[in-house]
C-alpha atoms as a PDB file:
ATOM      1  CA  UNK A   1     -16.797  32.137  32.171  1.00  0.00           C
ATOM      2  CA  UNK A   2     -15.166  30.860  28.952  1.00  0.00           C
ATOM      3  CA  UNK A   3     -16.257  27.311  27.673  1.00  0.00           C
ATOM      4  CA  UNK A   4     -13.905  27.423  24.921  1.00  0.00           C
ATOM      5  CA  UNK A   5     -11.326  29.499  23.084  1.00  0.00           C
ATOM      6  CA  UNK A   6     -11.823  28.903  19.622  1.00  0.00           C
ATOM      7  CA  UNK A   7     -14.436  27.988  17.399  1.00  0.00           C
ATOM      8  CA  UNK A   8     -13.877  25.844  13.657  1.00  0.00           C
ATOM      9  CA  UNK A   9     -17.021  25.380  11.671  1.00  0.00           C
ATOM     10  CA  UNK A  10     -15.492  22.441   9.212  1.00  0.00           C
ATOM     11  CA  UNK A  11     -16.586  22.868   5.502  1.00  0.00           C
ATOM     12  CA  UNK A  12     -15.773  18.560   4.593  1.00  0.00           C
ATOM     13  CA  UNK A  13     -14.056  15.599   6.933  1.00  0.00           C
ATOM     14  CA  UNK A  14     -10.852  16.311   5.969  1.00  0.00           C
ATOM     15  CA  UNK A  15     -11.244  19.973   7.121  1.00  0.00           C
ATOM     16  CA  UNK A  16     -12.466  18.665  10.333  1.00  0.00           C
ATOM     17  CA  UNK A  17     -10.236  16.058  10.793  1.00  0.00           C
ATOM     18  CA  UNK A  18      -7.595  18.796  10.072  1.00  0.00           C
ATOM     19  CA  UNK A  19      -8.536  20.771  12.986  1.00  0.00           C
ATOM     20  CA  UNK A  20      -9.161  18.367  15.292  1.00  0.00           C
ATOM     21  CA  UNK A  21      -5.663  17.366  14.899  1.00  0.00           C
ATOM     22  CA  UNK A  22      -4.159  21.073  14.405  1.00  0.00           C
ATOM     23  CA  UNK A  23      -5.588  22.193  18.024  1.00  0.00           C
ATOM     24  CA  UNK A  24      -4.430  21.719  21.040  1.00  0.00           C
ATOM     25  CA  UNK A  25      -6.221  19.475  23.777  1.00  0.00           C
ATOM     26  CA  UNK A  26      -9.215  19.485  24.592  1.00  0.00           C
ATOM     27  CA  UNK A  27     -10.990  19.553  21.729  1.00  0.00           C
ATOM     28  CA  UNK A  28     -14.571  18.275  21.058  1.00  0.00           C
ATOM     29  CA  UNK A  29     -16.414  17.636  18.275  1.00  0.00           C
ATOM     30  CA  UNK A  30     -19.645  19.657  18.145  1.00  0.00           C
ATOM     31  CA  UNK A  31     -23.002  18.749  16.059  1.00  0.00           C
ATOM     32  CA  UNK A  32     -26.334  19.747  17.634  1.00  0.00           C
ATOM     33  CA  UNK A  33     -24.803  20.581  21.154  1.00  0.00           C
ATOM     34  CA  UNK A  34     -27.739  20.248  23.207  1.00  0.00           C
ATOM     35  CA  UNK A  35     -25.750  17.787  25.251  1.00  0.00           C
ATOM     36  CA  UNK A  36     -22.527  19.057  25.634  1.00  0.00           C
ATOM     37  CA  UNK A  37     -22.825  22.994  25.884  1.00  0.00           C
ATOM     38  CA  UNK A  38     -25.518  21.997  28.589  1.00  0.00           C
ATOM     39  CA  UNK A  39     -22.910  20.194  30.314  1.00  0.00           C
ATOM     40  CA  UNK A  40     -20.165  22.973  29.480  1.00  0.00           C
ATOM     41  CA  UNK A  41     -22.625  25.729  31.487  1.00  0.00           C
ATOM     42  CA  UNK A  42     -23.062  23.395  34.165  1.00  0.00           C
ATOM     43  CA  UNK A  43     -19.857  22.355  35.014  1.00  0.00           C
ATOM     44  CA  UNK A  44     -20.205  18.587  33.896  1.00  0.00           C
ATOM     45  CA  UNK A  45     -17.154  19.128  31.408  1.00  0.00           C
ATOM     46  CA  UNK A  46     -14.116  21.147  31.749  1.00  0.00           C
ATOM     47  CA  UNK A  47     -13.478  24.114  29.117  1.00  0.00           C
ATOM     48  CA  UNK A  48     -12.801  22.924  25.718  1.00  0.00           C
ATOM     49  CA  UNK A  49      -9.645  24.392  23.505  1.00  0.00           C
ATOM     50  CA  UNK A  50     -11.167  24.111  20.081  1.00  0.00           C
ATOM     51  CA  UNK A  51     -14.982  23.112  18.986  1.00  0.00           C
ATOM     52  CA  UNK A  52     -15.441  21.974  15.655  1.00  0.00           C
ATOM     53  CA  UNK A  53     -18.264  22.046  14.193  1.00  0.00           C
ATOM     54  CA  UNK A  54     -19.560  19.814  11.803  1.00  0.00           C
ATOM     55  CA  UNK A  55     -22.914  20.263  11.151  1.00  0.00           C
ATOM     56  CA  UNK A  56     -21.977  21.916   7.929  1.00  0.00           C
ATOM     57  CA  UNK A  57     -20.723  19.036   6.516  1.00  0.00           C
ATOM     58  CA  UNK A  58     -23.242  17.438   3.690  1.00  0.00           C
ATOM     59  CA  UNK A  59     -21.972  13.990   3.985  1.00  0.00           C
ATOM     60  CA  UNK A  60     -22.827  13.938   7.527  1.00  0.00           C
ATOM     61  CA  UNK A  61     -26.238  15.289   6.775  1.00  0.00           C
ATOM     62  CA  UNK A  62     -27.081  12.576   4.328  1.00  0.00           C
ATOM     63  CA  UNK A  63     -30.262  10.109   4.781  1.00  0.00           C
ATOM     64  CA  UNK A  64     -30.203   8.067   1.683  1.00  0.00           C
ATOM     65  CA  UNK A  65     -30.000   4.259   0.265  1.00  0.00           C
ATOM     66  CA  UNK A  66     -26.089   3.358  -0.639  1.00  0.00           C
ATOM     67  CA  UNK A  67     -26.857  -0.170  -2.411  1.00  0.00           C
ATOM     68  CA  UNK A  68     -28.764  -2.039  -0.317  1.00  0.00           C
ATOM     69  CA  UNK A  69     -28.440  -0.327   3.186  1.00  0.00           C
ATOM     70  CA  UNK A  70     -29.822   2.748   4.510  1.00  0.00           C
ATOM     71  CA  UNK A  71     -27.483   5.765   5.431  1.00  0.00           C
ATOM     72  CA  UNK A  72     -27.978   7.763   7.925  1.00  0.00           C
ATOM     73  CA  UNK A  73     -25.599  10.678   8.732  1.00  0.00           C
ATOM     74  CA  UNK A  74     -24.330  11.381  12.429  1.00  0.00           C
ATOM     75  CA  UNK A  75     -24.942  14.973  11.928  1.00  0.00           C
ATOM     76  CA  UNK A  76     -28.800  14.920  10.756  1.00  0.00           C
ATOM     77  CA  UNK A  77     -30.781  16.600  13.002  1.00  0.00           C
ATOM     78  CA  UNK A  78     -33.686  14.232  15.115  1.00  0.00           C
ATOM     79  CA  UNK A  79     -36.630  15.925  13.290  1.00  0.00           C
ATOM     80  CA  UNK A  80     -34.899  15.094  10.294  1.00  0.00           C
ATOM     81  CA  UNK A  81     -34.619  11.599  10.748  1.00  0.00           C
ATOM     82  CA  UNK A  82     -38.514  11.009  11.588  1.00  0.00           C
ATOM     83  CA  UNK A  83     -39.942  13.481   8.528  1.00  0.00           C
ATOM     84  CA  UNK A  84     -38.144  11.309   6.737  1.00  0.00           C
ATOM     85  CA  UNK A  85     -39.502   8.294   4.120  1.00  0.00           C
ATOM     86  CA  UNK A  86     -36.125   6.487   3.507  1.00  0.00           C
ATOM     87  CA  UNK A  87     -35.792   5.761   7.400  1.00  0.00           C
ATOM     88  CA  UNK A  88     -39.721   5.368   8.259  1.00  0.00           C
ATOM     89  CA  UNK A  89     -39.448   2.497   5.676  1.00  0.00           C
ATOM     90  CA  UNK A  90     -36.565   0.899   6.325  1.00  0.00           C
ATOM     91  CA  UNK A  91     -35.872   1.406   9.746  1.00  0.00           C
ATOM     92  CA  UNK A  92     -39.619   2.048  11.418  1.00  0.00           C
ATOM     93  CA  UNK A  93     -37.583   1.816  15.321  1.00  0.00           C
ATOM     94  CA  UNK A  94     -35.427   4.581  14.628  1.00  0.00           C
ATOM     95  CA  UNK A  95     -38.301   6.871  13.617  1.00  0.00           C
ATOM     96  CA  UNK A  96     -40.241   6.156  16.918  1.00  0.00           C
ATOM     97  CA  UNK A  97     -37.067   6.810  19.035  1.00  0.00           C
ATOM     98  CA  UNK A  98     -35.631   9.854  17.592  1.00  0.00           C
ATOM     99  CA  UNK A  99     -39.546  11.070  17.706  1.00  0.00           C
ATOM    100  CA  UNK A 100     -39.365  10.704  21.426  1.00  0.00           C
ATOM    101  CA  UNK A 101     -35.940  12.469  22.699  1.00  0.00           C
ATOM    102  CA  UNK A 102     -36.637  16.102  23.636  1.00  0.00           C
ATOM    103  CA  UNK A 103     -39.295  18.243  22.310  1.00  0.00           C
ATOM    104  CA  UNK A 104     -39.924  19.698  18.683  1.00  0.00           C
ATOM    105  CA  UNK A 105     -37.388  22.560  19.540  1.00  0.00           C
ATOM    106  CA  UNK A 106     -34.436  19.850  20.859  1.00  0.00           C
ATOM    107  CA  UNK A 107     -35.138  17.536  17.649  1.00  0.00           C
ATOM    108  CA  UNK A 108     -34.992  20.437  15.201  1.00  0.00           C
ATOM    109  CA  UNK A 109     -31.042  20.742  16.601  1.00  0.00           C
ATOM    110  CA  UNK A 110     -29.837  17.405  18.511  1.00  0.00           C
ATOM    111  CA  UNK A 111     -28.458  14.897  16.246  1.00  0.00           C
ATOM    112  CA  UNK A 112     -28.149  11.005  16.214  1.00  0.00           C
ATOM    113  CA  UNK A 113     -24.473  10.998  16.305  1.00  0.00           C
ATOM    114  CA  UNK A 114     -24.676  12.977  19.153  1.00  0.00           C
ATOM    115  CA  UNK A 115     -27.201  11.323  21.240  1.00  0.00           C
ATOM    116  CA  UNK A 116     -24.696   7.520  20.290  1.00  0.00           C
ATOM    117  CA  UNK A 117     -21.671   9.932  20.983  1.00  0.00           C
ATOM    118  CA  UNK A 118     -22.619  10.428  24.640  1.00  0.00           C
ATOM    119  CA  UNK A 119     -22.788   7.185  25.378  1.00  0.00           C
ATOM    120  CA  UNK A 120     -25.734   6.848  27.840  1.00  0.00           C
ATOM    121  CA  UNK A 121     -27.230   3.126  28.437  1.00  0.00           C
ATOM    122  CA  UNK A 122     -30.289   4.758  27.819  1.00  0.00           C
ATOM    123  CA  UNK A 123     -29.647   6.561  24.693  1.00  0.00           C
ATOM    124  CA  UNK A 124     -32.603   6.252  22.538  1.00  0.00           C
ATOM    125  CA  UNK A 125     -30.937   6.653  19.603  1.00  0.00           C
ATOM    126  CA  UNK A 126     -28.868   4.486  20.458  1.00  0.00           C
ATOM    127  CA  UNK A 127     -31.743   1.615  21.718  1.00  0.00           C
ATOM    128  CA  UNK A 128     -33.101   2.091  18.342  1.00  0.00           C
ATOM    129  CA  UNK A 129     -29.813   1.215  16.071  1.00  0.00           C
ATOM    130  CA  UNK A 130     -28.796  -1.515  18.397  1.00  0.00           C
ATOM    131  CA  UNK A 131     -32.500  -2.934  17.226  1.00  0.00           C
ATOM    132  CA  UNK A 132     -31.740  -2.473  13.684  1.00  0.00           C
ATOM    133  CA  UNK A 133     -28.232  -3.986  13.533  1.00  0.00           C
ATOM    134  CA  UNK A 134     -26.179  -0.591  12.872  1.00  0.00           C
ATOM    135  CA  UNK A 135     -22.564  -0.314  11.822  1.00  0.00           C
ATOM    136  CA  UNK A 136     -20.738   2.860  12.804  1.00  0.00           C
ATOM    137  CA  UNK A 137     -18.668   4.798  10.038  1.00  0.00           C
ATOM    138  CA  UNK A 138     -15.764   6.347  11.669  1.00  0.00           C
ATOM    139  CA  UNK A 139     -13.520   8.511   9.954  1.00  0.00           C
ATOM    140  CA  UNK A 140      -9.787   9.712  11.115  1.00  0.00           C
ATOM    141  CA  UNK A 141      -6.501  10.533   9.383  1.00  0.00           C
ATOM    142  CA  UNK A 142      -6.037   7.211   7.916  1.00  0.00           C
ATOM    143  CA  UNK A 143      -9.780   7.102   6.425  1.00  0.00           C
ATOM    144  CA  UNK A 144     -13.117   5.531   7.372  1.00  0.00           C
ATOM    145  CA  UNK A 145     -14.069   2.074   8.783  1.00  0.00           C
ATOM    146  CA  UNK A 146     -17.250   0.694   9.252  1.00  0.00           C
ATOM    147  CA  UNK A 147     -17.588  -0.961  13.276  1.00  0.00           C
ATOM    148  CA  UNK A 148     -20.807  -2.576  14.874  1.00  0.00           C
ATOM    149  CA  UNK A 149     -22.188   0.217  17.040  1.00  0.00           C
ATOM    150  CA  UNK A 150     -22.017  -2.194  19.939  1.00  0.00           C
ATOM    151  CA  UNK A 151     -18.313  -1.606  19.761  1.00  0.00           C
ATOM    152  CA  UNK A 152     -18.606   2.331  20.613  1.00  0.00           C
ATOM    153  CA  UNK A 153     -18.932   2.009  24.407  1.00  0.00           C
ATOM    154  CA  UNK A 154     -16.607   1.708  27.111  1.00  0.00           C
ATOM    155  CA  UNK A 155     -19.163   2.791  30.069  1.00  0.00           C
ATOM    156  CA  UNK A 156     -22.069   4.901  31.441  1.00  0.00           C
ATOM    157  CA  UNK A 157     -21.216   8.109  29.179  1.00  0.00           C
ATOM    158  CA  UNK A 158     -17.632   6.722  27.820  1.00  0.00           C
ATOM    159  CA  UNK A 159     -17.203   6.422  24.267  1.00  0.00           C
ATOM    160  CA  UNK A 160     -14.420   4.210  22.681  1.00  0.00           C
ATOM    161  CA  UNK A 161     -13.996   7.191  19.999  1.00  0.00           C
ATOM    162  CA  UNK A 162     -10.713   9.077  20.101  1.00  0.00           C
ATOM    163  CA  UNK A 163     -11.211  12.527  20.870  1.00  0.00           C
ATOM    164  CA  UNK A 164      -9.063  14.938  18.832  1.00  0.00           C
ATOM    165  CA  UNK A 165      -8.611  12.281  15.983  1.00  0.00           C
ATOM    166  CA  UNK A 166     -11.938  10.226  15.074  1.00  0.00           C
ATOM    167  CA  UNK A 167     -15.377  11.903  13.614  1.00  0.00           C
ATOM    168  CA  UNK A 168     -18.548   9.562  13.444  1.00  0.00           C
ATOM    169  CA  UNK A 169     -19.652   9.911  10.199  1.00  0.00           C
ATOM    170  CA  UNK A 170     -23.064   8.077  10.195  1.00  0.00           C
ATOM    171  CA  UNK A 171     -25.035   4.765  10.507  1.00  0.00           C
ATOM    172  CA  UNK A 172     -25.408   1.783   8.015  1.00  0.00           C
ATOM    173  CA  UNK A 173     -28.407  -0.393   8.049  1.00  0.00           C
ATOM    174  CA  UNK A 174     -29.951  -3.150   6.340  1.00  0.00           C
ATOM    175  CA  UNK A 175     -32.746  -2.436   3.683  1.00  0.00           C
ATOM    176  CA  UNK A 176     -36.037  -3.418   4.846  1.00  0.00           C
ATOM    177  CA  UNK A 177     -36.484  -6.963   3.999  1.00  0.00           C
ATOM    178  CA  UNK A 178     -39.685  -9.087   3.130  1.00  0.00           C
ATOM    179  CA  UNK A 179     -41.371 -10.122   6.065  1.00  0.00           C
ATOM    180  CA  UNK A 180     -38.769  -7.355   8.575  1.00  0.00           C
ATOM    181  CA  UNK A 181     -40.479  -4.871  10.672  1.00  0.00           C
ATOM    182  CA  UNK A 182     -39.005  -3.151  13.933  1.00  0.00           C
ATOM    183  CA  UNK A 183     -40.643  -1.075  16.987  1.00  0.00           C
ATOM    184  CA  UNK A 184     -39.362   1.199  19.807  1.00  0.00           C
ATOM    185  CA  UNK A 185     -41.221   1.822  23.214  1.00  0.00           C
ATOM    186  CA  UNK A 186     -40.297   3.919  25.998  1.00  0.00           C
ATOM    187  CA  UNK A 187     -41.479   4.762  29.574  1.00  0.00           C
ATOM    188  CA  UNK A 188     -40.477   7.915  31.287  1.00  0.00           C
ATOM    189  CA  UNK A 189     -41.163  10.305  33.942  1.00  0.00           C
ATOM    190  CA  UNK A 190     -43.679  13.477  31.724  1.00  0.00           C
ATOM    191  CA  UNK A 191     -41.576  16.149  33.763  1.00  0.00           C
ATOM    192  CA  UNK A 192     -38.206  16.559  35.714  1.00  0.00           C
ATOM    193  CA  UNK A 193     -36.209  13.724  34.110  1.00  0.00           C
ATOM    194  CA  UNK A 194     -35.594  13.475  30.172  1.00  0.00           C
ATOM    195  CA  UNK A 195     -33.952  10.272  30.263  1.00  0.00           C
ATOM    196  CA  UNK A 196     -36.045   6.681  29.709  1.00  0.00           C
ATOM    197  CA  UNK A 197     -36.844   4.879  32.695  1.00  0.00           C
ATOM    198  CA  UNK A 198     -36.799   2.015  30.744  1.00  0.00           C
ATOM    199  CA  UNK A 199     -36.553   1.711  26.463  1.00  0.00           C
ATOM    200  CA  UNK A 200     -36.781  -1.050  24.889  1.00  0.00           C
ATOM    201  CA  UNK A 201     -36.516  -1.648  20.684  1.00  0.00           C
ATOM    202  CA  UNK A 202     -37.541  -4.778  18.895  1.00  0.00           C
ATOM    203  CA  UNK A 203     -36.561  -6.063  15.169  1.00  0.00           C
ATOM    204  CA  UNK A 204     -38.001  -9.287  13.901  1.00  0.00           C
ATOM    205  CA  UNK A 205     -38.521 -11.157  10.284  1.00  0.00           C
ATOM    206  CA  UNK A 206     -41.363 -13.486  10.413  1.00  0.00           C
ATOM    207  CA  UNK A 207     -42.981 -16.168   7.916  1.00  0.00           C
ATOM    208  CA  UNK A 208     -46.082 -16.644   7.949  1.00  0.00           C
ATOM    209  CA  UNK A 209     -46.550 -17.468  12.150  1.00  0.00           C
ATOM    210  CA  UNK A 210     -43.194 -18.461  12.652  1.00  0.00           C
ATOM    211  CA  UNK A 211     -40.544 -15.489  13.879  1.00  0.00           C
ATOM    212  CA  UNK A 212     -37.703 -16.610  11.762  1.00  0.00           C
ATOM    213  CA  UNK A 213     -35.289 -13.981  13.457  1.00  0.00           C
ATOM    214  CA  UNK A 214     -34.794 -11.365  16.412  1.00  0.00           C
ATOM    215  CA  UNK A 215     -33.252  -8.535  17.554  1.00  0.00           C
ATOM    216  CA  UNK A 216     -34.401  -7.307  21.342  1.00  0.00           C
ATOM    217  CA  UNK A 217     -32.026  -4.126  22.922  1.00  0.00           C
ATOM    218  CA  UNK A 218     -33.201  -2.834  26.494  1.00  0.00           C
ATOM    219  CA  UNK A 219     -31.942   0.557  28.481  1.00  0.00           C
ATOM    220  CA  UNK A 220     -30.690   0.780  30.774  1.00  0.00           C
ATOM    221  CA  UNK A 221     -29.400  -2.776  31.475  1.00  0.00           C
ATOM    222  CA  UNK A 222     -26.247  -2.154  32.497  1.00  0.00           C
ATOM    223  CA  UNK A 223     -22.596   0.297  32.073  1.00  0.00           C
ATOM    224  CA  UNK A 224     -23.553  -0.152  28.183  1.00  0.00           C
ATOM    225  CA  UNK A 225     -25.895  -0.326  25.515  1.00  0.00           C
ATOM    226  CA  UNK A 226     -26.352  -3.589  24.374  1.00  0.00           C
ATOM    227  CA  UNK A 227     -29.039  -6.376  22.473  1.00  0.00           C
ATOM    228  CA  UNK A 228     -30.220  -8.884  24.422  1.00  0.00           C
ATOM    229  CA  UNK A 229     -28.925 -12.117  23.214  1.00  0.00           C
ATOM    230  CA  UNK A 230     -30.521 -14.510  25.487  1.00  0.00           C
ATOM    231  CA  UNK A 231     -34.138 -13.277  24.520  1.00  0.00           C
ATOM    232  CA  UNK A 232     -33.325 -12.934  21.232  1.00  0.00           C
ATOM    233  CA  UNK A 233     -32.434 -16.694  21.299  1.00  0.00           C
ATOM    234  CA  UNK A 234     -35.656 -17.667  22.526  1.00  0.00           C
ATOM    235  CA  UNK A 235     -37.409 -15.940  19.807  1.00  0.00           C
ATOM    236  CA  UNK A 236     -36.017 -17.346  16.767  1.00  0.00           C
ATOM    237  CA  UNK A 237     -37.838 -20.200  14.819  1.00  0.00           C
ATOM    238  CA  UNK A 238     -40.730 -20.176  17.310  1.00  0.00           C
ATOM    239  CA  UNK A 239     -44.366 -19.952  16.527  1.00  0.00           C
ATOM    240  CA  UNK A 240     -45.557 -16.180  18.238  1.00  0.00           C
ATOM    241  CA  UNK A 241     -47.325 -17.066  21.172  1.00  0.00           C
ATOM    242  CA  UNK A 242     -47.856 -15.880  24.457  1.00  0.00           C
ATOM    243  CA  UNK A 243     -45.180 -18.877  25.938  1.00  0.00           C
ATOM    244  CA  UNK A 244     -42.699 -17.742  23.693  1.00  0.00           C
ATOM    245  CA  UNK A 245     -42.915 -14.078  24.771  1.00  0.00           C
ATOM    246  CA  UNK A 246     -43.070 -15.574  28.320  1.00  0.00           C
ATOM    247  CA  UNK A 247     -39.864 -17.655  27.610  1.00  0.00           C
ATOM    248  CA  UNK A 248     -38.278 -14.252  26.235  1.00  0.00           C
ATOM    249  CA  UNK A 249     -39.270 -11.879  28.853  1.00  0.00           C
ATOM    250  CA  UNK A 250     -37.553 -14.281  31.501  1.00  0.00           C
ATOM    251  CA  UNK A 251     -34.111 -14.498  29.355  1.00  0.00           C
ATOM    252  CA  UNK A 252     -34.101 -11.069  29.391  1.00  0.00           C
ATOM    253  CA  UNK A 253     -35.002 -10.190  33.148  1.00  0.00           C
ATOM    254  CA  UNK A 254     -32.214 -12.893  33.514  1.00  0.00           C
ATOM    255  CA  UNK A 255     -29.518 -11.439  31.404  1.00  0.00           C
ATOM    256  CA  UNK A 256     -30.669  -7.360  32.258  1.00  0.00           C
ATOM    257  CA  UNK A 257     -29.039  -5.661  35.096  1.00  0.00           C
ATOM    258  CA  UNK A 258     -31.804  -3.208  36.084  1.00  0.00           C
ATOM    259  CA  UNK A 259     -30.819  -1.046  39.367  1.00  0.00           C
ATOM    260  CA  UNK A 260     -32.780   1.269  41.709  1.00  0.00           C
ATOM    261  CA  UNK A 261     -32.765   5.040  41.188  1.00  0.00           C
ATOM    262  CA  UNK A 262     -33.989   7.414  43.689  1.00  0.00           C
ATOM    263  CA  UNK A 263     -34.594   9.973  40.233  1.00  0.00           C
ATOM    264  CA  UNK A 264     -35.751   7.840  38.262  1.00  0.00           C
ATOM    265  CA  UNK A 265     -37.372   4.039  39.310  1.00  0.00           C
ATOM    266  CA  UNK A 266     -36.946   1.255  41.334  1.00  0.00           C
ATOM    267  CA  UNK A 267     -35.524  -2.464  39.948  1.00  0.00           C
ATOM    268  CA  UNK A 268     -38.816  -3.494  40.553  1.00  0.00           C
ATOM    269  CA  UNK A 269     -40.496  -1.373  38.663  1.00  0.00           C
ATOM    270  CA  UNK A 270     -38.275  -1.866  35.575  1.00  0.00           C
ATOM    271  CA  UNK A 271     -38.600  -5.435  35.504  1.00  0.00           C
ATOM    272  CA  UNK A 272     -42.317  -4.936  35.460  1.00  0.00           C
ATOM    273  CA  UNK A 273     -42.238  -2.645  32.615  1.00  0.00           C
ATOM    274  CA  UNK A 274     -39.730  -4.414  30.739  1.00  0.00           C
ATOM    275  CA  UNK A 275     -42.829  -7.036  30.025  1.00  0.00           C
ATOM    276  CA  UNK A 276     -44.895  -4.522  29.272  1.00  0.00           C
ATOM    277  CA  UNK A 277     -42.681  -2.729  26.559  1.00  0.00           C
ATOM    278  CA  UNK A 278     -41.184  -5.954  24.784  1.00  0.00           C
ATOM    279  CA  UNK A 279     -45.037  -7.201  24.807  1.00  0.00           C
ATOM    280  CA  UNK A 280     -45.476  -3.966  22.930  1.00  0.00           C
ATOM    281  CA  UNK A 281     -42.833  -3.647  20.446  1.00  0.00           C
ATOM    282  CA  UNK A 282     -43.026  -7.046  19.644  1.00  0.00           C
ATOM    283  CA  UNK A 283     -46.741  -6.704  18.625  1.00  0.00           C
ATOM    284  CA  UNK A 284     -46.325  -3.680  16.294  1.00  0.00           C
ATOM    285  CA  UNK A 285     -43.125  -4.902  14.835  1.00  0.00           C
ATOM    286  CA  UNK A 286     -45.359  -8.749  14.348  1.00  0.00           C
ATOM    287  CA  UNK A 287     -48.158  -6.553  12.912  1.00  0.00           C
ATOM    288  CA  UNK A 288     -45.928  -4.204  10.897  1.00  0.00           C
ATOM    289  CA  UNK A 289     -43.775  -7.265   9.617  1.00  0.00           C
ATOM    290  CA  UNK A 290     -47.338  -8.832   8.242  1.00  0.00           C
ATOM    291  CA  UNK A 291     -48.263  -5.533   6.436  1.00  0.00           C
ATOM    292  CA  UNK A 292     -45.737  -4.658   3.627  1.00  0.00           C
ATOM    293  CA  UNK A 293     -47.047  -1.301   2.930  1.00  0.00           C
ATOM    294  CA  UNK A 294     -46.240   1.444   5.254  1.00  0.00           C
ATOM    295  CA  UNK A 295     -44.935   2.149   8.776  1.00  0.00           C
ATOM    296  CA  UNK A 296     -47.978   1.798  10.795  1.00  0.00           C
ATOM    297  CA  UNK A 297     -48.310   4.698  13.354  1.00  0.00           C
END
């Protein structure tokens, strides 16, 4: 069987955006691929038209500071990302996730665009730059624009981007900051199913004992990936101590829609463990937050 007709390996965005918009639908976008040829051999998507490939594009490559945020391109390859420094000091989450997906063979190919591209609730990637505050660079024929990453899901496995006109480009976060830190934790079946039971990633600044500001994001907990604002609201300007965390953990089991999953786990089960990660993640990113030097593994 034929997945696709023609192949386009793009040498720059406007070469890609070119022939995304010179082919005829469908046409997908293709970076590491371990997601979406999968599902082409299986019969999870219909035959493509065109692939374009852009994984030899440099831009989209790049890990490296742009002023005072950290850019990371949608194209850079998982084992890329955690070897290295620029992203295990400035965004310590995002190292543990993209450390976890797959094995050493998947992370030498899959990318981080690709893992936020598919859109899962559960998307570690994905966890991991909710955590850290991410804005999305998107580029199509009118140029790029910057978007909260929040914004690039419509449901389980449904991006907002535009197929045949938009290419993510990469990921914009904050520079570390005095007193920042950020963790990722993740609970999962070791054979059979890939996907998290449960994720969870945690950004906080603290001063001195006080945890001056939050960021919580849980998967799945519902159609999309998404922070948890309640908990996150319970956090900030509190003293860390075990009733805060208790005050948190019940925002979030509040505001999470956790469901049963014959493959997977039970509701139960995941509300359980949701204590146990954010207990977790919250500790390292206290400890790592405390400790300027760096990332604690």
């Amino acid at each position: 069987m034929t997945y696709w007709q023609n192949y386009h390996l793009a040498k720059d965005l406007a070469d890609a955006l070119r022939a995304l918009e010179g082919a005829p639908a469908p046409v997908e976008v293709l970076a590491g691929g371990t997601d979406l040829l999968l599902d082409l051999q299986q019969g999870r998507h219909a035959p493509v038209h065109t692939l374009v490939d852009v994984t030899g594009i440099p831009e989209l490559k790049a890990i490296e500071m742009r002023g005072e945020k950290l850019f990371v391109g949608a194209a850079a390859p998982l084992r890329t990302i955690v070897d290295s420094p620029l992203v295990g000091e400035h965004a310590q989450a995002l190292v543990e996730a993209c450390g976890l997906i797959g094995g050493p063979q998947v992370r030498n190919t899959a990318t981080l665009g690709g893992n936020v591209a598919h859109a899962l609730p559960a998307g570690d990637g994905t966890i991991a730059l909710l955590t850290l505050g991410a804005q999305a660079e998107i580029a199509d024929a009118n140029g790029c624009r910057q978007v909260p990453i929040e914004t690039l899901f419509a449901g389980p496995g449904q991006s907002t981007l535009k197929k045949g006109r938009e290419v993510l480009v990469g990921f914009y976060m904050e520079a570390r900051g005095a007193g920042e830190a950020s963790a990722f934790r993740r609970v999962m079946r070791p054979q059979g199913v890939a996907i998290a039971i449960l994720n969870l990633g945690a950004w906080l600044r603290r001063e001195g004992d006080t945890l001056v500001d939050a960021r919580i994001a849980v998967g799945p907990s519902g159609p999309v990936p998404r922070c948890m604002k309640a908990a996150e609201q319970a956090l900030r300007r509190q003293d860390y101590r075990e009733e805060v965390i208790e005050a948190a953990l019940a925002a979030l089991l509040e505001e999470a829609s956790f469901r049963n999953s014959r493959h997977r786990a039970s509701e139960d089960y995941r509300r359980q463990m949701a204590g146990v990660l954010l207990r977790d993640a919250l500790g390292a990113a206290w400890a790592r937050a405390g400790d300027q030097g760096e990332l604690a593994v």
